[in-house]
C-alpha atoms as a PDB file:
ATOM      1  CA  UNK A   1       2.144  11.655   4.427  1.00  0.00           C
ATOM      2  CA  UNK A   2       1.059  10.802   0.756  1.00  0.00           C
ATOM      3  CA  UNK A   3       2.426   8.389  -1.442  1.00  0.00           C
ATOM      4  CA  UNK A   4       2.717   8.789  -4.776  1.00  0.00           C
ATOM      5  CA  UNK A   5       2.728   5.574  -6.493  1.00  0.00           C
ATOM      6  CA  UNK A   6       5.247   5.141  -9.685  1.00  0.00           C
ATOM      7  CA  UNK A   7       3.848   2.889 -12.553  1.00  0.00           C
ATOM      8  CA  UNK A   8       6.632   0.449 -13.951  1.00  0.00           C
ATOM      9  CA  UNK A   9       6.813  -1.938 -16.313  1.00  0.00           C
ATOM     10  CA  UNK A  10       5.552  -5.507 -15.437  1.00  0.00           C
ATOM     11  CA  UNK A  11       8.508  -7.463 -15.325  1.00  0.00           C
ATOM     12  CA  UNK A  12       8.563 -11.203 -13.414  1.00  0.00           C
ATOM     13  CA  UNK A  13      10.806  -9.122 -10.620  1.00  0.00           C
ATOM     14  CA  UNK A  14       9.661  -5.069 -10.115  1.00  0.00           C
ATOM     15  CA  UNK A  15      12.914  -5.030  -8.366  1.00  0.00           C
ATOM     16  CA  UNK A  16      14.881  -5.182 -11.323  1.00  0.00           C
ATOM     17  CA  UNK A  17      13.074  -2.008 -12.565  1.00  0.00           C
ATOM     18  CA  UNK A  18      14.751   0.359  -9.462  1.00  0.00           C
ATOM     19  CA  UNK A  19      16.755   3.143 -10.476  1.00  0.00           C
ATOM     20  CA  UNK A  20      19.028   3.476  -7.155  1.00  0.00           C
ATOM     21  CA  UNK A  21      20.021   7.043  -7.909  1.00  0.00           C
ATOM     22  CA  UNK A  22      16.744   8.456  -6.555  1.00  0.00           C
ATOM     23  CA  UNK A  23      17.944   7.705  -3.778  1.00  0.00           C
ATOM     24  CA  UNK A  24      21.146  10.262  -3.376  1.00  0.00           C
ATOM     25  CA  UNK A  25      19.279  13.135  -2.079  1.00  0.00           C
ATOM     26  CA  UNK A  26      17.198  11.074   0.186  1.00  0.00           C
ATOM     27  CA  UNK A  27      20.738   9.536   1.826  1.00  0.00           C
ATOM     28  CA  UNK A  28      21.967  12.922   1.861  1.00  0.00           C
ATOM     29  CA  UNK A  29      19.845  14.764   3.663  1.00  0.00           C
ATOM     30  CA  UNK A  30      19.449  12.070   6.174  1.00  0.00           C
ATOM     31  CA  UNK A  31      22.918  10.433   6.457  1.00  0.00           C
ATOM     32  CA  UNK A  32      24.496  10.318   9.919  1.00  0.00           C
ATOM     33  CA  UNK A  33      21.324  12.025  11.227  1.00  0.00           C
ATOM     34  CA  UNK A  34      20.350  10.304  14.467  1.00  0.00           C
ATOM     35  CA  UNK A  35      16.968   8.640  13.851  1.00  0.00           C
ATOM     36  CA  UNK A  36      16.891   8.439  10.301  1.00  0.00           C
ATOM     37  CA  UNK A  37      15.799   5.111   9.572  1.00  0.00           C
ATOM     38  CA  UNK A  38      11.949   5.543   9.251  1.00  0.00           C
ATOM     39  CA  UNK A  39      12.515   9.129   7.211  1.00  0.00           C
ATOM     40  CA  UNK A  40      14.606   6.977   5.209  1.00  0.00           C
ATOM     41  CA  UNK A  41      12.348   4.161   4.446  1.00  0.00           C
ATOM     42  CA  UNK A  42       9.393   6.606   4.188  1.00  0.00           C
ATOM     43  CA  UNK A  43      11.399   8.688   1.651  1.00  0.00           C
ATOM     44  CA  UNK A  44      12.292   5.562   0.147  1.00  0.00           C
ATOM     45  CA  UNK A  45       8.808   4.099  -0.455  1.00  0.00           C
ATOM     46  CA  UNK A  46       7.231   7.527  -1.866  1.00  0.00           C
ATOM     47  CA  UNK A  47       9.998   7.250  -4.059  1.00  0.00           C
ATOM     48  CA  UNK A  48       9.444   3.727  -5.211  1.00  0.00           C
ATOM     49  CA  UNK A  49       6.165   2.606  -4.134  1.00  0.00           C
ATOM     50  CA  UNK A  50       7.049  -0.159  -1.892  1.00  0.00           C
ATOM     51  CA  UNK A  51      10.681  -0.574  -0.369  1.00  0.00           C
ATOM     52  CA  UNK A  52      12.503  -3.360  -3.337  1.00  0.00           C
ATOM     53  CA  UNK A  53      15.395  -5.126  -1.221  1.00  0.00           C
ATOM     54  CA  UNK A  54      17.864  -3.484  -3.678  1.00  0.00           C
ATOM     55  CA  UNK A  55      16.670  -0.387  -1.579  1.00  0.00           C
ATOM     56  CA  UNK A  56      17.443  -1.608   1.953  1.00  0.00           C
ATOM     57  CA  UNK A  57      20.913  -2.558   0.037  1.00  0.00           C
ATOM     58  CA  UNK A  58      21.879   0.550  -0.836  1.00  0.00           C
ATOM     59  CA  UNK A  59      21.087   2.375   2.311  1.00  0.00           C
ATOM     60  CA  UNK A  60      22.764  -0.478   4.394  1.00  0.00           C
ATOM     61  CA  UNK A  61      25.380   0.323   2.720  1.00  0.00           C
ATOM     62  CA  UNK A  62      25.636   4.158   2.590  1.00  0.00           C
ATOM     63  CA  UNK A  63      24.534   4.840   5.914  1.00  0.00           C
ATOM     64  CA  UNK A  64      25.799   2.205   7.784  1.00  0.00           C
ATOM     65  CA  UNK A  65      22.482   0.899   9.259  1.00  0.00           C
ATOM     66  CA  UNK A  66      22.365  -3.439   9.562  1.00  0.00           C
ATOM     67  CA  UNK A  67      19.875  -4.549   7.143  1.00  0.00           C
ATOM     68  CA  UNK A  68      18.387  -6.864   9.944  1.00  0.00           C
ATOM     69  CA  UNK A  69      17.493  -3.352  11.735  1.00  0.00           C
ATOM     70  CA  UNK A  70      15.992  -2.250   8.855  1.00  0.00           C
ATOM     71  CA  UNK A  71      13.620  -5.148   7.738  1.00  0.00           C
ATOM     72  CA  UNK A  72      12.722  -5.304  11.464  1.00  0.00           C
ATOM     73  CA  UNK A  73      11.537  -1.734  11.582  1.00  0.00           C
ATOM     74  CA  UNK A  74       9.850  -2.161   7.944  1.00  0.00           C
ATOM     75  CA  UNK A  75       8.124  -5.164   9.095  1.00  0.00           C
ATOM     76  CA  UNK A  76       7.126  -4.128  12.448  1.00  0.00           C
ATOM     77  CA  UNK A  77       5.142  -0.768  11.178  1.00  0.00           C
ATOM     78  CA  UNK A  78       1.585  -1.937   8.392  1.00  0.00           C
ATOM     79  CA  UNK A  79       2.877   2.005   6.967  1.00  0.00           C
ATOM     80  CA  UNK A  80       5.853   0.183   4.954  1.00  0.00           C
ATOM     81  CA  UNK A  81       5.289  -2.253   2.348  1.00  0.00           C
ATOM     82  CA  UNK A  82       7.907  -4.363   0.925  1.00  0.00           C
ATOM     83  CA  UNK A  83       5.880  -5.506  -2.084  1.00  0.00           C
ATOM     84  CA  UNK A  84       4.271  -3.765  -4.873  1.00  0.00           C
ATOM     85  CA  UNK A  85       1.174  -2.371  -4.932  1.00  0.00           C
ATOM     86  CA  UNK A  86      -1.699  -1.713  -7.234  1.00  0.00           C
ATOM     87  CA  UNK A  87      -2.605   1.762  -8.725  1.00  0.00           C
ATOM     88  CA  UNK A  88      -5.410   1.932  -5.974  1.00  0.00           C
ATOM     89  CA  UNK A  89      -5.525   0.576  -2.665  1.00  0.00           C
ATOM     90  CA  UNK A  90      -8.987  -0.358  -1.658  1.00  0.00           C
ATOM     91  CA  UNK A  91      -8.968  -0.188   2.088  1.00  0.00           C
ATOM     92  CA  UNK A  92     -11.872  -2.126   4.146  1.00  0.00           C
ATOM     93  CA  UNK A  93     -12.774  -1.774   7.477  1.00  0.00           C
ATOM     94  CA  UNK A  94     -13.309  -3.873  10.127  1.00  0.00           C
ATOM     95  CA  UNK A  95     -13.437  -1.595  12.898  1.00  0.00           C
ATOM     96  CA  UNK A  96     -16.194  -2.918  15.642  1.00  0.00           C
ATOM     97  CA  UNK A  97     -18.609  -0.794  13.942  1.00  0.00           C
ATOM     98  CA  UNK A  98     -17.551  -2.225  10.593  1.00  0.00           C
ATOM     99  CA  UNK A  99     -17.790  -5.699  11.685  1.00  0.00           C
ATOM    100  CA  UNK A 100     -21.038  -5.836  13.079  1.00  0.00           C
ATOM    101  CA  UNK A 101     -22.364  -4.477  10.015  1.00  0.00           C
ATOM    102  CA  UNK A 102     -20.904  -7.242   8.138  1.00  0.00           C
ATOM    103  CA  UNK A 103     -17.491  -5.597   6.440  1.00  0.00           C
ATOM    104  CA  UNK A 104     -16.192  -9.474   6.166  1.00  0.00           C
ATOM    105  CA  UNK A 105     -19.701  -9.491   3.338  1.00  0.00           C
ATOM    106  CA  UNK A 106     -17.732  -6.830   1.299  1.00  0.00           C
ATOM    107  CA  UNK A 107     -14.088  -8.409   1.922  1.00  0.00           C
ATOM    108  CA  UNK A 108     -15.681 -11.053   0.205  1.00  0.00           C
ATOM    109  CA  UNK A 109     -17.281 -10.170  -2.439  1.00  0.00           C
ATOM    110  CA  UNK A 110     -14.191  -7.994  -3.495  1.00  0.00           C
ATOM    111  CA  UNK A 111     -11.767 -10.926  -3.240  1.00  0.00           C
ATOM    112  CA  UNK A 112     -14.254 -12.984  -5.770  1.00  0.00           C
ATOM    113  CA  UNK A 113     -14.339 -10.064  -8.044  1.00  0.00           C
ATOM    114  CA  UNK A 114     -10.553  -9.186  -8.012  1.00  0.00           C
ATOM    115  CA  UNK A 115      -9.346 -12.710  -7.705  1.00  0.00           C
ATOM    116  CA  UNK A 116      -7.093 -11.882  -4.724  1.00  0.00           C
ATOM    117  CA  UNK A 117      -7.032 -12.563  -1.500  1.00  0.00           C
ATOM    118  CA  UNK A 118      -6.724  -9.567   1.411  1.00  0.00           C
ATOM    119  CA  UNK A 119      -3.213  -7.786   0.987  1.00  0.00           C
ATOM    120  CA  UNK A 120      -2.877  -9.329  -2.322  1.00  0.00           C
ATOM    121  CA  UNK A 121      -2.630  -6.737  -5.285  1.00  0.00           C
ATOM    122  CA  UNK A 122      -4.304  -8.115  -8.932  1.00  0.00           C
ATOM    123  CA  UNK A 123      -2.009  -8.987 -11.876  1.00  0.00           C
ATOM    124  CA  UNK A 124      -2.714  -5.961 -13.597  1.00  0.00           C
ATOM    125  CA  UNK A 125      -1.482  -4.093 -10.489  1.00  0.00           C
ATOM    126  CA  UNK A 126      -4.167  -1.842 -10.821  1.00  0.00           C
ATOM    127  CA  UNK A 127      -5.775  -2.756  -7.004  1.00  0.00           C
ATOM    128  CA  UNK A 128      -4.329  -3.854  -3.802  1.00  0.00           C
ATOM    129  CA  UNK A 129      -7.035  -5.206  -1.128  1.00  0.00           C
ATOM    130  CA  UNK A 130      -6.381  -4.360   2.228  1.00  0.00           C
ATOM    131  CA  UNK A 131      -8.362  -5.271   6.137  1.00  0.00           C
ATOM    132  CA  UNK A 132      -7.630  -2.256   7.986  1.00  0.00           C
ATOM    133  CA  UNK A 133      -8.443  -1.672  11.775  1.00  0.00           C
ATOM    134  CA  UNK A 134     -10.933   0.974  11.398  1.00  0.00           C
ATOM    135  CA  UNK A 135     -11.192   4.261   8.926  1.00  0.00           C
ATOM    136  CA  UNK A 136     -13.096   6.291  11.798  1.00  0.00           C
ATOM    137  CA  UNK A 137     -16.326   6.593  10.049  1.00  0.00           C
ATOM    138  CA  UNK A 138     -18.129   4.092  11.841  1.00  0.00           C
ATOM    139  CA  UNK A 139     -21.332   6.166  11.690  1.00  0.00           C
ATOM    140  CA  UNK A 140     -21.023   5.146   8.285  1.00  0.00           C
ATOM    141  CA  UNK A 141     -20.507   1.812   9.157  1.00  0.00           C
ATOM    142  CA  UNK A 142     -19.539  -0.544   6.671  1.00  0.00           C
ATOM    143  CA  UNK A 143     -16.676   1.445   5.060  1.00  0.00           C
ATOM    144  CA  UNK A 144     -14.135   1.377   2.734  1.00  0.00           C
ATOM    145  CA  UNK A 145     -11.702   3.832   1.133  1.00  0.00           C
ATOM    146  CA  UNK A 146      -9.872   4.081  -2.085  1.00  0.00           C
ATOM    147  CA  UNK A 147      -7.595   6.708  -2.575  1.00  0.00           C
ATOM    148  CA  UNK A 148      -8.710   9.812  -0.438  1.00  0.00           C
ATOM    149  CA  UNK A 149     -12.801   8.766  -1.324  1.00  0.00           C
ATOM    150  CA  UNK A 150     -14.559   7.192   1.239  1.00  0.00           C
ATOM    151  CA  UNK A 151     -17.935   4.909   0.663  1.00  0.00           C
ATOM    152  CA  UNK A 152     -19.798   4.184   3.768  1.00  0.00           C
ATOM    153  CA  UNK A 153     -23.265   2.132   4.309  1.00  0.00           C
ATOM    154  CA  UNK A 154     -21.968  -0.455   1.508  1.00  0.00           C
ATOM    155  CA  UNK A 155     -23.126  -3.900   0.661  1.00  0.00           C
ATOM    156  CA  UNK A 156     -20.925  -6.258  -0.633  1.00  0.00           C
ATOM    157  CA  UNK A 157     -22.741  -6.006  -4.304  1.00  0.00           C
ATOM    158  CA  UNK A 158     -22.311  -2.211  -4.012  1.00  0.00           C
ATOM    159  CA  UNK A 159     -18.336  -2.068  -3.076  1.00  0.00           C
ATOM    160  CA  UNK A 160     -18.202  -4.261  -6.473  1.00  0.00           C
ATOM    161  CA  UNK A 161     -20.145  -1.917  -8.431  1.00  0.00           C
ATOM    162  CA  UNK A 162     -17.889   1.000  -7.018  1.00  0.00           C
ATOM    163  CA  UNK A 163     -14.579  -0.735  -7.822  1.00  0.00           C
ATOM    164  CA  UNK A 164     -15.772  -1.597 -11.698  1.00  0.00           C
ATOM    165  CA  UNK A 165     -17.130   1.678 -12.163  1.00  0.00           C
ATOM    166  CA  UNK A 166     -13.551   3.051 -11.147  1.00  0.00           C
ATOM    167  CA  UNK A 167     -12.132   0.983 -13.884  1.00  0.00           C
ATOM    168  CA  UNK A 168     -14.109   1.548 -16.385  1.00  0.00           C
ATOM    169  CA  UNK A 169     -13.640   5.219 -15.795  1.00  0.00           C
ATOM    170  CA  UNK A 170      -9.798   4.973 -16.458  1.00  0.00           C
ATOM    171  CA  UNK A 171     -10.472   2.937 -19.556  1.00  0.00           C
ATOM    172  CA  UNK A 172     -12.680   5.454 -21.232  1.00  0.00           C
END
């Protein structure tokens, strides 16, 4: 499934910035359907982004579903995020193959270029950083992806140069 990631103003809360009727069709094609909590939250996040409590509070409420069910099932599965994300997601791996070709080097060197730690997302929401468990390229190994591209045999100097040049292409 692909996300499609809304821009929103930078406010100190992005929940305040949720417009709950996007939701109606969602609820209404899957109210009182059995199993429709993760087409639910799915729906919800390519709606939104992320899944904003506000979210979980409206389809508590319409559908009837406990909102400790719901943050348990959102927090159990990495596919649901319940924070915002950047504009791109850069995706490392550290798959075996990854790791012994030193993936943790370019983990590294992004987190001192971005200023964020992994599965933190820069001010300018414009990356998220993410560890993932492998990317299945490893004869490629060390990879990472961003967006549907994928950049294998990296160094940590070259994932920087990668991720800059990606910027400055948006700026231009």
């Amino acid at each position: 499934m692909r996300i499609t990631r809304l821009t929103t103003k930078k406010t100190e809360n992005a929940e305040e910035d949720v417009d709950l009727r996007l939701l109606e069709p969602l609820i209404e094609k899957n109210k009182g359907k059995k199993g429709n909590l993760i087409p639910l939250l799915q729906g919800a996040q390519e709606l939104f982004g992320f899944i904003p409590r506000p979210v979980f509070e409206k389809i508590s409420s319409e559908c009837g579903i406990p909102l400790g069910d719901m943050f348990g099932v959102a927090t159990f599965y990495a596919q649901f995020r319940l924070k915002p994300v950047g504009k791109h997601i850069i995706k490392v791996c550290h798959g075996t193959a990854c790791h012994v070709q030193n993936a943790k080097e370019i983990t590294e060197a992004i987190e001192e270029m971005l200023k964020v730690k992994d599965g933190e997302t820069t001010e300018d929401r414009f990356y998220t950083l993410e560890s993932v468990a492998c990317l299945g390229c490893c004869s490629l190994a060390p990879v990472m992806m961003i967006g549907d591209q994928t950049y294998g045999k990296l160094t940590g100097n070259e994932a920087v140069r990668i991720i800059k040049n990606i910027k400055l292409a948006e700026q231009n």
